[in-house]
PDB file of N, CA and C in Angstrom:
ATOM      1  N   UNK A   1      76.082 130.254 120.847  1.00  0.00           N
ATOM      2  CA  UNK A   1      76.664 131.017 121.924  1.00  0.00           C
ATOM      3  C   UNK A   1      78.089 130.518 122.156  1.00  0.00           C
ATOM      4  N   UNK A   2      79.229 131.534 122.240  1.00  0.00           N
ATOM      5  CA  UNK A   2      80.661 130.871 122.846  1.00  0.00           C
ATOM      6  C   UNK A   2      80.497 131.443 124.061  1.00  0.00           C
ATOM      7  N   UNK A   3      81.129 130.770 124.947  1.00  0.00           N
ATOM      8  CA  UNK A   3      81.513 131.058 126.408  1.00  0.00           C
ATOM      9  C   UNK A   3      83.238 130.585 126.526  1.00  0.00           C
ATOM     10  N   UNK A   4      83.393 131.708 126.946  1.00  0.00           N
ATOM     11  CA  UNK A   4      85.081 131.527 127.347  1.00  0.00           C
ATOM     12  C   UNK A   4      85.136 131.602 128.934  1.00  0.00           C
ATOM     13  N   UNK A   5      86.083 131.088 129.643  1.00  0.00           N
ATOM     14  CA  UNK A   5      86.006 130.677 130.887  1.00  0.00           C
ATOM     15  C   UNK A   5      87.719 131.030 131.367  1.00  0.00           C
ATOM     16  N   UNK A   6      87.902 131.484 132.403  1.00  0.00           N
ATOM     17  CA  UNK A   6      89.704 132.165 132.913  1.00  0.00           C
ATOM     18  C   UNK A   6      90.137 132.084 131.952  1.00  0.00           C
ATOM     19  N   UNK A   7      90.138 132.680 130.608  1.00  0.00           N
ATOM     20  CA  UNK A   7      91.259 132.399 129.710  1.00  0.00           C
ATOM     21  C   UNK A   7      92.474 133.502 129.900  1.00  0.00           C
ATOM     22  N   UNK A   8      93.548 132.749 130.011  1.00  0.00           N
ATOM     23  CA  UNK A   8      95.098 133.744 130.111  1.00  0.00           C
ATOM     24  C   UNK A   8      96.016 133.874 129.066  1.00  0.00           C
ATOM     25  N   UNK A   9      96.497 135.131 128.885  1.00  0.00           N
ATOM     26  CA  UNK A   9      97.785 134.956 127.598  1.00  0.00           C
ATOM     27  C   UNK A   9      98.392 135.852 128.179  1.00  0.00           C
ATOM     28  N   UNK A  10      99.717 134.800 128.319  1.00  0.00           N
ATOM     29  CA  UNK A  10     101.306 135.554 128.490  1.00  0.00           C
ATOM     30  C   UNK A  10     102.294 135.517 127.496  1.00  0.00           C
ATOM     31  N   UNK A  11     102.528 136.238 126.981  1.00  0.00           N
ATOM     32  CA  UNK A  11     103.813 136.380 126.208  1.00  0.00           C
ATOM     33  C   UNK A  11     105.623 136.766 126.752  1.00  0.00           C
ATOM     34  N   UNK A  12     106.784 136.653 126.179  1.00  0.00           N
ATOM     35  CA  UNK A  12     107.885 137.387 126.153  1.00  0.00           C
ATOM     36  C   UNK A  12     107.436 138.411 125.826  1.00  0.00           C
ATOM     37  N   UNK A  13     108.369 139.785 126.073  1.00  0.00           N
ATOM     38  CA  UNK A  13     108.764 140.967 125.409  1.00  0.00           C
ATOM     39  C   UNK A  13     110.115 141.350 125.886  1.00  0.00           C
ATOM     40  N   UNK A  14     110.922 140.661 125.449  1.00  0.00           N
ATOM     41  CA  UNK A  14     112.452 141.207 125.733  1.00  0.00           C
ATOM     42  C   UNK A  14     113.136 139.653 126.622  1.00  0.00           C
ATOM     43  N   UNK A  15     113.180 140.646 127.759  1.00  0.00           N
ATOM     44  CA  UNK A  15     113.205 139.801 129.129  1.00  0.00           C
ATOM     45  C   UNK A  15     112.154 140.337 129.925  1.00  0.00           C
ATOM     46  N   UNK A  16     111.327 141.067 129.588  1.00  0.00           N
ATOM     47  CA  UNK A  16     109.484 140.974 130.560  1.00  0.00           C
ATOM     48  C   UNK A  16     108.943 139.955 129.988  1.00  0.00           C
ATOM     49  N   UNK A  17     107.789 139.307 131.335  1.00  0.00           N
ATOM     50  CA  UNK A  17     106.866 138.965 130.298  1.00  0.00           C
ATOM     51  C   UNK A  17     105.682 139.931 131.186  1.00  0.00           C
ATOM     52  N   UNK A  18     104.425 139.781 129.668  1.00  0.00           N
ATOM     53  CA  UNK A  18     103.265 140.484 129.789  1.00  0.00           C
ATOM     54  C   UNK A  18     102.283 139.766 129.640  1.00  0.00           C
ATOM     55  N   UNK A  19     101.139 140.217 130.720  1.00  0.00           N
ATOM     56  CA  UNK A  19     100.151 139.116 130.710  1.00  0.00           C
ATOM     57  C   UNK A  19      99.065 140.003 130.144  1.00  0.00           C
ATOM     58  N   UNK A  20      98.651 139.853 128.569  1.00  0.00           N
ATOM     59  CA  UNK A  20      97.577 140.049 127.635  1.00  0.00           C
ATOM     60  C   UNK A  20      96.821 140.121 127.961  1.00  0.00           C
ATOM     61  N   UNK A  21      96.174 138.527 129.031  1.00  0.00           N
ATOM     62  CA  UNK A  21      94.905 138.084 129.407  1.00  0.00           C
ATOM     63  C   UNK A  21      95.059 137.960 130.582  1.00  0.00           C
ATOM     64  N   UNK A  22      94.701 137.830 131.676  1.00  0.00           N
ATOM     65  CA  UNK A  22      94.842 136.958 133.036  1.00  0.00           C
ATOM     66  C   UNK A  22      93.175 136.985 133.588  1.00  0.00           C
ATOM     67  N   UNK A  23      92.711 135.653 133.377  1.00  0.00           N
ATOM     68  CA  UNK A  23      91.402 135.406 133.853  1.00  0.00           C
ATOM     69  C   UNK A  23      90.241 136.060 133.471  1.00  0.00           C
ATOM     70  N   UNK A  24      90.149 135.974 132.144  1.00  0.00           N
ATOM     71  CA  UNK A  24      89.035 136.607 131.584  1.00  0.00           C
ATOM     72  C   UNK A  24      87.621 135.935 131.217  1.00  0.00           C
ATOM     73  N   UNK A  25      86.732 136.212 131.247  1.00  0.00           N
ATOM     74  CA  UNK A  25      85.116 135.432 131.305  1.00  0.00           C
ATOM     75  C   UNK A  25      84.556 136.454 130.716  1.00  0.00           C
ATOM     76  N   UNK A  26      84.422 135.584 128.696  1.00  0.00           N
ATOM     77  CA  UNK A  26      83.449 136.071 127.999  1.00  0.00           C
ATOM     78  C   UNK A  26      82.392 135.279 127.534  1.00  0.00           C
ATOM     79  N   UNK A  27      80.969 135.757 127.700  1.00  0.00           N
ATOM     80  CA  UNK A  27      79.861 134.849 126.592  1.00  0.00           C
ATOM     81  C   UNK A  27      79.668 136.353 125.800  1.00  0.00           C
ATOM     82  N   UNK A  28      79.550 135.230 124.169  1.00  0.00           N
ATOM     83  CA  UNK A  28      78.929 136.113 122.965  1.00  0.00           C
ATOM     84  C   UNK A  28      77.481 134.923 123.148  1.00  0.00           C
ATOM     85  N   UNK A  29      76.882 135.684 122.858  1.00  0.00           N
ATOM     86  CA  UNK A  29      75.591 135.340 122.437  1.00  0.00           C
ATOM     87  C   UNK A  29      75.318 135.363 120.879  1.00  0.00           C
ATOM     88  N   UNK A  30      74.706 133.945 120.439  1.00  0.00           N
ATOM     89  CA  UNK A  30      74.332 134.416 119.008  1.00  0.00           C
ATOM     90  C   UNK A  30      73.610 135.489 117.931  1.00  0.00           C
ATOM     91  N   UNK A  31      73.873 136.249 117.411  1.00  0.00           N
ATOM     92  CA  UNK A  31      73.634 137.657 116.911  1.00  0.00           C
ATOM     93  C   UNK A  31      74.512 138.585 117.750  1.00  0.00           C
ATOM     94  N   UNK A  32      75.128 138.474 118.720  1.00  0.00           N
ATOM     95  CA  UNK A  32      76.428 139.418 119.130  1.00  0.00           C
ATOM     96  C   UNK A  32      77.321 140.017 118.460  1.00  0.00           C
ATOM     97  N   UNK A  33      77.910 141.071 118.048  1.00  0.00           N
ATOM     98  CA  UNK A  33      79.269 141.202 117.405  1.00  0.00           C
ATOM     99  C   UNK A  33      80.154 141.525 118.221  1.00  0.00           C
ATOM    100  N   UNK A  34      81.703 141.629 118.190  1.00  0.00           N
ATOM    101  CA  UNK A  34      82.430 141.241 119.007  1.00  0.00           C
ATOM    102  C   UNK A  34      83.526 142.490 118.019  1.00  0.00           C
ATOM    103  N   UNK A  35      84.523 143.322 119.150  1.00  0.00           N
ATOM    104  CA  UNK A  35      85.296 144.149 118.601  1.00  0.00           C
ATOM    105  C   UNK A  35      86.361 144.156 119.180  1.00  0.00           C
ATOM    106  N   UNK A  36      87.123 143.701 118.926  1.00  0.00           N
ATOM    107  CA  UNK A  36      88.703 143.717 119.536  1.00  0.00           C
ATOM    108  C   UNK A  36      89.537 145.055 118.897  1.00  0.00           C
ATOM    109  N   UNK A  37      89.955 145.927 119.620  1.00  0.00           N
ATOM    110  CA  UNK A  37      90.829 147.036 119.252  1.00  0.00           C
ATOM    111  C   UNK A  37      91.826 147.161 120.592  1.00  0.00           C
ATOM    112  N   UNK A  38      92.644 147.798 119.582  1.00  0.00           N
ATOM    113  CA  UNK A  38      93.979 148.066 120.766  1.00  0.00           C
ATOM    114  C   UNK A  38      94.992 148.703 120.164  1.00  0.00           C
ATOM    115  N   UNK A  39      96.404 149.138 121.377  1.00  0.00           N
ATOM    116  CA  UNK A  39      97.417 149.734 120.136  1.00  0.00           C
ATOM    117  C   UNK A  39      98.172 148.771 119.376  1.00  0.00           C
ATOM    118  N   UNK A  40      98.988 149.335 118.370  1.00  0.00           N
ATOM    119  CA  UNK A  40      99.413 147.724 117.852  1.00  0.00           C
ATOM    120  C   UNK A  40     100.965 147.551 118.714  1.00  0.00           C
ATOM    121  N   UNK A  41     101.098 146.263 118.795  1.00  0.00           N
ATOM    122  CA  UNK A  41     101.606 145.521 119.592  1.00  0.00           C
ATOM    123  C   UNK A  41     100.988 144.819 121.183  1.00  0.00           C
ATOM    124  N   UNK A  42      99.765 145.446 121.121  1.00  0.00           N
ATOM    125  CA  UNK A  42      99.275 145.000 122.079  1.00  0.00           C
ATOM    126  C   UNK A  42      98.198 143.496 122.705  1.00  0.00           C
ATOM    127  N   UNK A  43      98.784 143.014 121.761  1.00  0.00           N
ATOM    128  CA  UNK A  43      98.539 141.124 121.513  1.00  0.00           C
ATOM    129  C   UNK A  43      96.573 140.904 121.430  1.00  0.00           C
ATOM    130  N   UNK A  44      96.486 142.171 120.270  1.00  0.00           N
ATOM    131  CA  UNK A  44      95.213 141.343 119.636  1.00  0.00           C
ATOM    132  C   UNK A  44      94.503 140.422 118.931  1.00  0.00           C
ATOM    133  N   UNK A  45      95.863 140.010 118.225  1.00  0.00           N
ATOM    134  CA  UNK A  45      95.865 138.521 117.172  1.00  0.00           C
ATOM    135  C   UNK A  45      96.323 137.533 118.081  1.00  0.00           C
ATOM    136  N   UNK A  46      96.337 137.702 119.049  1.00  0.00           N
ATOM    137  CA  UNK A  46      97.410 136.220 119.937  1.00  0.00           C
ATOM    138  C   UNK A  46      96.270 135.450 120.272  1.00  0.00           C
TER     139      UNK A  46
END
């Protein structure tokens, strides 16, 4: 099982910054699959 706990991601974009993440709480459970989609640039590899 992973458990993630407030995790945050801020990046630059220019002179903004953008907050990716702000306080997020995930458990995967083992046998879970997990799908990250988004548009691109929208900090899914970060």
């Amino acid at each position: 099982m992973y458990e993630l706990r407030s995790v945050t991601k801020r990046y630059s974009r220019g002179k903004d910054t953008v907050d990716a993440l702000a306080g997020v709480d995930l458990t995967i459970a083992d046998g879970d699959r997990l799908v990250i989609q988004g548009p691109t640039g929208g900090g899914k590899s970060t």
